[in-house]
Protein backbone atom coordinates (compact mmCIF):
# COMPACT_ATOMS: atom_id res chain seq x y z
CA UNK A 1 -64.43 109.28 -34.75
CA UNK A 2 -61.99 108.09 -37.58
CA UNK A 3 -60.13 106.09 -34.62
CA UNK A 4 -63.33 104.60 -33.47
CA UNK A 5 -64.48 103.36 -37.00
CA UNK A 6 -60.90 101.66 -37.66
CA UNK A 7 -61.19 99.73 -34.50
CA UNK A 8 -65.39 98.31 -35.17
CA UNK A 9 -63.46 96.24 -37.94
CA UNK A 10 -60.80 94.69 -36.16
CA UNK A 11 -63.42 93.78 -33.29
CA UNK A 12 -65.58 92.17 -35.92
CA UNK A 13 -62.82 90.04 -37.55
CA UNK A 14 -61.69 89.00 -34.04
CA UNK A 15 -65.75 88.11 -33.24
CA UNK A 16 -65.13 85.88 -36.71
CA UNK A 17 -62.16 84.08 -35.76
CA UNK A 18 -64.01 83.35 -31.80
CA UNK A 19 -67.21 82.31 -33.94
CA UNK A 20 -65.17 79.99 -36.19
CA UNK A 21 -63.06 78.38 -33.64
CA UNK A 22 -66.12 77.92 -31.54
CA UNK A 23 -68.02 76.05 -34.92
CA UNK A 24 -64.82 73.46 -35.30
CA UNK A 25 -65.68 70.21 -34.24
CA UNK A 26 -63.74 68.47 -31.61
CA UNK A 27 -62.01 65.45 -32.18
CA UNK A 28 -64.40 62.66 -30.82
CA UNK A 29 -63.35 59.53 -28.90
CA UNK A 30 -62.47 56.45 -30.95
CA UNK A 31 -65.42 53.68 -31.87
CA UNK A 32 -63.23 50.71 -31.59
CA UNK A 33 -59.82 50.13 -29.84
CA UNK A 34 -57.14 48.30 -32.15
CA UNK A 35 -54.80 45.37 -30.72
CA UNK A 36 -51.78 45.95 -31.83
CA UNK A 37 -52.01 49.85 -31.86
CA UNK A 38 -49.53 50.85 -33.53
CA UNK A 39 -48.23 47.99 -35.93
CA UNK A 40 -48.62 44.72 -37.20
CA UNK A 41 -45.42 42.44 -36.70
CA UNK A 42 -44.81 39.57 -39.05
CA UNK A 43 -42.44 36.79 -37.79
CA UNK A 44 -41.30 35.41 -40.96
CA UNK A 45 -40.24 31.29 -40.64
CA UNK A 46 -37.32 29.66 -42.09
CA UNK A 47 -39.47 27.60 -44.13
CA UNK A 48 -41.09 30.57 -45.74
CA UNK A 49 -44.55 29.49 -45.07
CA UNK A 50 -47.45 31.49 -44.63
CA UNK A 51 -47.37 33.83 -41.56
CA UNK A 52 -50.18 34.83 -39.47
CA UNK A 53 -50.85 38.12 -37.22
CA UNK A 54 -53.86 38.68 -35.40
CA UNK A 55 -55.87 42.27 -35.19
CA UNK A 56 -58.42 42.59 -32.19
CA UNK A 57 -61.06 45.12 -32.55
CA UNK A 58 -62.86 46.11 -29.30
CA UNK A 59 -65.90 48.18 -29.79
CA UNK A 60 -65.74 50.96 -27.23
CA UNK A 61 -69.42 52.10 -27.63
CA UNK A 62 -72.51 51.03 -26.49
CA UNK A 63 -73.76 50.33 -29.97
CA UNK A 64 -72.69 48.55 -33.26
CA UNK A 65 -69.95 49.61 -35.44
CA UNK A 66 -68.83 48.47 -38.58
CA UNK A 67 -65.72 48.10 -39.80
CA UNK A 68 -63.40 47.76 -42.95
CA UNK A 69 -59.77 46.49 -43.39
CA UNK A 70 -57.62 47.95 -45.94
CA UNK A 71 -54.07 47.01 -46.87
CA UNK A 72 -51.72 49.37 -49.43
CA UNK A 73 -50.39 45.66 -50.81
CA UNK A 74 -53.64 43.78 -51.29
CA UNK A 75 -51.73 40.86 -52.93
CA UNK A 76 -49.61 39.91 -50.21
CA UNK A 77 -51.71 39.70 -47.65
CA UNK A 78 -55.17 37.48 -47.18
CA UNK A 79 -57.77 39.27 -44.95
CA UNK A 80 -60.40 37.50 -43.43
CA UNK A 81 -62.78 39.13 -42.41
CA UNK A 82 -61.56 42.22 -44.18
CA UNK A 83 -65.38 43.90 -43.00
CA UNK A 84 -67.69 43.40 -40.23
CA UNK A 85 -69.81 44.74 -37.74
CA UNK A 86 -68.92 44.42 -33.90
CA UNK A 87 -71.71 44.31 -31.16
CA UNK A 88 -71.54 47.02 -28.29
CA UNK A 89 -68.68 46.17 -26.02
CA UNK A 90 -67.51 42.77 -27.85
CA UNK A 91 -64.54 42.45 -29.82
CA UNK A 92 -64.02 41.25 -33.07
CA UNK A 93 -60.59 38.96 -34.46
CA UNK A 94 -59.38 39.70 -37.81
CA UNK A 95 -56.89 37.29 -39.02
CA UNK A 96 -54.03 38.64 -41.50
CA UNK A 97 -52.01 36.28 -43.39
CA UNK A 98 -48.62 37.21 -45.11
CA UNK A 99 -48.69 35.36 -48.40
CA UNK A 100 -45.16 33.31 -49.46
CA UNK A 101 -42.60 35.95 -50.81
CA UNK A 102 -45.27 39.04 -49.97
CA UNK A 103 -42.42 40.88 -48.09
CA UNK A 104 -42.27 44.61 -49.13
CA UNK A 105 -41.48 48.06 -47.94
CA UNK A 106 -43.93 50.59 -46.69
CA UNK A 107 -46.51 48.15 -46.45
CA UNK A 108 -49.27 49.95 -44.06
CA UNK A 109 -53.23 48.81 -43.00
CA UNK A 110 -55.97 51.12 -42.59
CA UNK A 111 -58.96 50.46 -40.17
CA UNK A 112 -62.63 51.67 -40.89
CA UNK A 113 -65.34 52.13 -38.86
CA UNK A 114 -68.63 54.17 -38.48
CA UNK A 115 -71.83 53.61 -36.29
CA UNK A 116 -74.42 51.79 -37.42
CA UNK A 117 -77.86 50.51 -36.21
CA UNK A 118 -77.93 46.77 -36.04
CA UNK A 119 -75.64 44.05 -36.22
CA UNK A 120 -76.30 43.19 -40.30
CA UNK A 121 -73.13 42.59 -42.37
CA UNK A 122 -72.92 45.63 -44.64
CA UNK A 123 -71.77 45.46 -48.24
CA UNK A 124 -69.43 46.93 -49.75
CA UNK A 125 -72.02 49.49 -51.74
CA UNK A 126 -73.65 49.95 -48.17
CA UNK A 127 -70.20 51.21 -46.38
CA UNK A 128 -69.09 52.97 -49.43
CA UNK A 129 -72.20 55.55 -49.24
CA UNK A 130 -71.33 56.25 -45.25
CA UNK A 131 -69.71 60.61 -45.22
CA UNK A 132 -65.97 60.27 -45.38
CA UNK A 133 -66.14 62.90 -42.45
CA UNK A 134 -68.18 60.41 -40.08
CA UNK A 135 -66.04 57.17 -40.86
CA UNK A 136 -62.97 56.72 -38.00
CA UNK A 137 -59.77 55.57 -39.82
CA UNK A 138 -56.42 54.25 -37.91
CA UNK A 139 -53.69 52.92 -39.49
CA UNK A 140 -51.18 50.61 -38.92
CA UNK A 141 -47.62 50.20 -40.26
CA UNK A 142 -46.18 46.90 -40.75
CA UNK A 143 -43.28 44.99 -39.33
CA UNK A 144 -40.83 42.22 -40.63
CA UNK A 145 -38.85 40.09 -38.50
CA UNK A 146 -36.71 36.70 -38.77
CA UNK A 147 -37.27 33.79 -36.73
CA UNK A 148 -34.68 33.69 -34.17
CA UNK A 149 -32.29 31.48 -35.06
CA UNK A 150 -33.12 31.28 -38.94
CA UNK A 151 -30.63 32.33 -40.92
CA UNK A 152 -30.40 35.13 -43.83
CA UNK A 153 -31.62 34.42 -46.75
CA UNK A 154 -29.21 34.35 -49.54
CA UNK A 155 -26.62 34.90 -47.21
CA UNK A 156 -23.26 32.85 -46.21
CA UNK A 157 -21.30 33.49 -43.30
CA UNK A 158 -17.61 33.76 -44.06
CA UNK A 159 -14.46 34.69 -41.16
CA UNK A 160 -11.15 36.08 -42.55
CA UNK A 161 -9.00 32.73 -42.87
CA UNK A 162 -11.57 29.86 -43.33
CA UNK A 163 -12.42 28.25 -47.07
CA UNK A 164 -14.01 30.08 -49.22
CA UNK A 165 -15.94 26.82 -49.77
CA UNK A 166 -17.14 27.15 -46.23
CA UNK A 167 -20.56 28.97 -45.84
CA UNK A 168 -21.52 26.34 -49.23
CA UNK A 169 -23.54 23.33 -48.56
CA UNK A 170 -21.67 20.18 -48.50
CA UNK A 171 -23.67 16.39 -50.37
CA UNK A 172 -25.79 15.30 -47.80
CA UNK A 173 -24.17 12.24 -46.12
CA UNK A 174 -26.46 8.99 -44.78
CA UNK A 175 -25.28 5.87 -42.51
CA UNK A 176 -21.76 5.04 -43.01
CA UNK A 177 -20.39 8.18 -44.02
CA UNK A 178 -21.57 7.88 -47.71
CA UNK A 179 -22.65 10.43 -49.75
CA UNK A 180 -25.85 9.72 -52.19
CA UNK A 181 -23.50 10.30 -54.97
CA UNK A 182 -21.49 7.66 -53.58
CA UNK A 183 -24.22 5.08 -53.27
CA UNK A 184 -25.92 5.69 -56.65
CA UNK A 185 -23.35 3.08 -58.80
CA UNK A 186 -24.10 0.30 -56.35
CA UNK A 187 -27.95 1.50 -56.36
CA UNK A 188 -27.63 0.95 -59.87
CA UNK A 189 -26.00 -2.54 -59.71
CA UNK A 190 -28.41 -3.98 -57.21
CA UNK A 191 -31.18 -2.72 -59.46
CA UNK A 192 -29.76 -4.11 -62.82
CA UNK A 193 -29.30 -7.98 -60.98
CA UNK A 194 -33.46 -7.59 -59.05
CA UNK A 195 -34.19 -7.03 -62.97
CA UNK A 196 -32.30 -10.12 -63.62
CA UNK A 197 -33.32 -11.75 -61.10
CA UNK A 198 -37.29 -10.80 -61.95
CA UNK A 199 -36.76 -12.03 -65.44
CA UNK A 200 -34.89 -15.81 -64.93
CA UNK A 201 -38.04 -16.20 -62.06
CA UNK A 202 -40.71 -15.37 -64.91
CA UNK A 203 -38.56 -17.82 -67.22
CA UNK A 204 -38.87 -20.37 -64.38
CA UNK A 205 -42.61 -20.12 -63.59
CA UNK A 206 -43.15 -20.54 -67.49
CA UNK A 207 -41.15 -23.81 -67.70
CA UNK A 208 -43.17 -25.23 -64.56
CA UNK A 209 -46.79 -24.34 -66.51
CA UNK A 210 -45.85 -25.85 -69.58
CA UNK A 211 -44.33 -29.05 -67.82
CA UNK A 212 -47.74 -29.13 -65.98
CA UNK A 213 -49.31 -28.63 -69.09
CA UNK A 214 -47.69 -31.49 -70.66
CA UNK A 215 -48.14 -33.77 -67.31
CA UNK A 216 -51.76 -33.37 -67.85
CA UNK A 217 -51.68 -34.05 -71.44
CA UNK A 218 -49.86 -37.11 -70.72
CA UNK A 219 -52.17 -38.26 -68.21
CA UNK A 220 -55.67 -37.62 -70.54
CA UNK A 221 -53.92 -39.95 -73.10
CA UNK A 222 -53.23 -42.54 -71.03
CA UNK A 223 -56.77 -42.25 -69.05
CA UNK A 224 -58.36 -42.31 -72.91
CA UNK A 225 -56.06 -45.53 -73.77
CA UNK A 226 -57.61 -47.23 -71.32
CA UNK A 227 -54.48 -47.49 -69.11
CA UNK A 228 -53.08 -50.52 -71.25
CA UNK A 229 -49.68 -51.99 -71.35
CA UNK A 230 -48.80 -49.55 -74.37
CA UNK A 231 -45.97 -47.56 -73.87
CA UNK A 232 -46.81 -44.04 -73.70
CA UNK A 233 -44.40 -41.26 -75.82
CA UNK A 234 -42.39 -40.59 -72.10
CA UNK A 235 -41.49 -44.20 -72.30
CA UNK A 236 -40.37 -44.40 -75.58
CA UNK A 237 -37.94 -40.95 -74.58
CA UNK A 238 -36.45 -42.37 -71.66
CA UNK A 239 -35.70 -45.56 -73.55
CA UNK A 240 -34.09 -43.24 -76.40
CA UNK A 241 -32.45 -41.83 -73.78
CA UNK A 242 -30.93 -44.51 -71.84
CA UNK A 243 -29.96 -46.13 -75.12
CA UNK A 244 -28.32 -43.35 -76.06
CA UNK A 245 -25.92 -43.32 -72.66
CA UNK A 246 -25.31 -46.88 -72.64
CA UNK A 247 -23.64 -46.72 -76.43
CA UNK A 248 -21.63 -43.37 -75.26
CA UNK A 249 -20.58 -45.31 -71.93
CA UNK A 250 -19.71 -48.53 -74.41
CA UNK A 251 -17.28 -45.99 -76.52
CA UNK A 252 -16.03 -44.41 -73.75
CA UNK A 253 -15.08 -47.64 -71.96
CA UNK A 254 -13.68 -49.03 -75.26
């Protein structure tokens, strides 16, 4: 009897642990299907621009699912959409953009979803009340690479026996072997004689208004004279004038 009511308790325990095993819940299959898997790979430019990787979302069911984006370095990256809902069997594109200088370690995504019973965006309140045991989450790690063919930044490439001075950047050189700091002094020369240039032309176009001005005076005076036989005042200066070269001319000949 004593061995008998030892062993009822270990046969109830082991009836527990059936009964509990039995009551855990399977792991279901996925809602949506992520392109890329795994990671997210972005190709980083020489220029440094902004880089763009594309995440397809292919809804597995036979009814809608919504879904959430989530990055652990929301300021480097630009989302859009970052939530959604994807019809039975479509798929949905969700563009990810690497900001300038975004670059860090351990950056990861997470990907959200959980059934839902029409295609109506959700809000953020909305998806926020869903059980955290019902919502499907997948994450992805993130990738940097170089362009092939760009090279490192703030590196210089530098071989035992070359110039120090060799992996720095030499003055850019234009037509004729000529560096800009070359050309600026006779930049500087051709600007200084256009300026000279622009000023004696103003001087010029000055002279020719007032000599027109003084033509037109001329010819009002004689109009109002009545075009007589006076001598007008250009008269009386070319007659001071050529009286003026004959007596030099007389000395001179003298």
């Amino acid at each position: 009897r004593a061995l008998l009511a030892q062993s009822q308790p270990r046969r109830a325990s082991s009836d527990s642990g059936r009964s509990g095993l039995g009551c855990a819940k399977m792991p279901s299959m996925p809602l949506i299907e992520m392109d890329p898997p795994i990671e997210l790979r972005f190709c980083k430019t020489a220029e440094g621009g902004q880089v763009k990787e594309t995440l397809k979302l292919t809804n597995k069911t036979d009814g809608y699912v919504a879904f959430k984006v989530k990055t652990t370095a929301p300021k480097s990256y630009v989302v859009r959409p970052s939530s959604g809902v994807v019809g039975p069997k479509t798929v949905a594109t969700v563009d990810i953009y690497l900001q300038p200088g975004g670059e860090g370690q351990s950056h990861r995504f997470l990907v959200q979803a959980h059934p839902v019973d029409s295609g109506e965006p959700l809000s953020r309140e909305q998806f926020a009340s869903f059980q955290k045991e019902n919502i499907e989450e997948q994450r992805l790690n993130v990738v940097f690479e170089e362009a092939a063919g760009s090279p490192a930044v703030g590196k210089t490439s530098y071989q035992p026996g070359s110039s120090p001075d060799a992996g720095r950047s030499k003055p850019s050189a234009v037509a004729g072997g000529e560096t800009l700091a070359e050309l600026k002094p006779k930049y500087d020369d051709l600007k200084a004689k256009y300026d000279e240039l622009e000023k004696y032309t103003l001087l010029l176009e000055k002279q020719k208004r007032m000599l027109e001005s003084d033509g037109k005076s001329n010819v009002a005076t004689r109009r109002s004279s009545g075009d007589s036989d006076g001598y007008t005042k250009v008269h009386i200066i070319l007659a001071a004038l050529l009286a003026f070269i004959l007596s030099y001319a007389v000395k001179f000949l003298g």
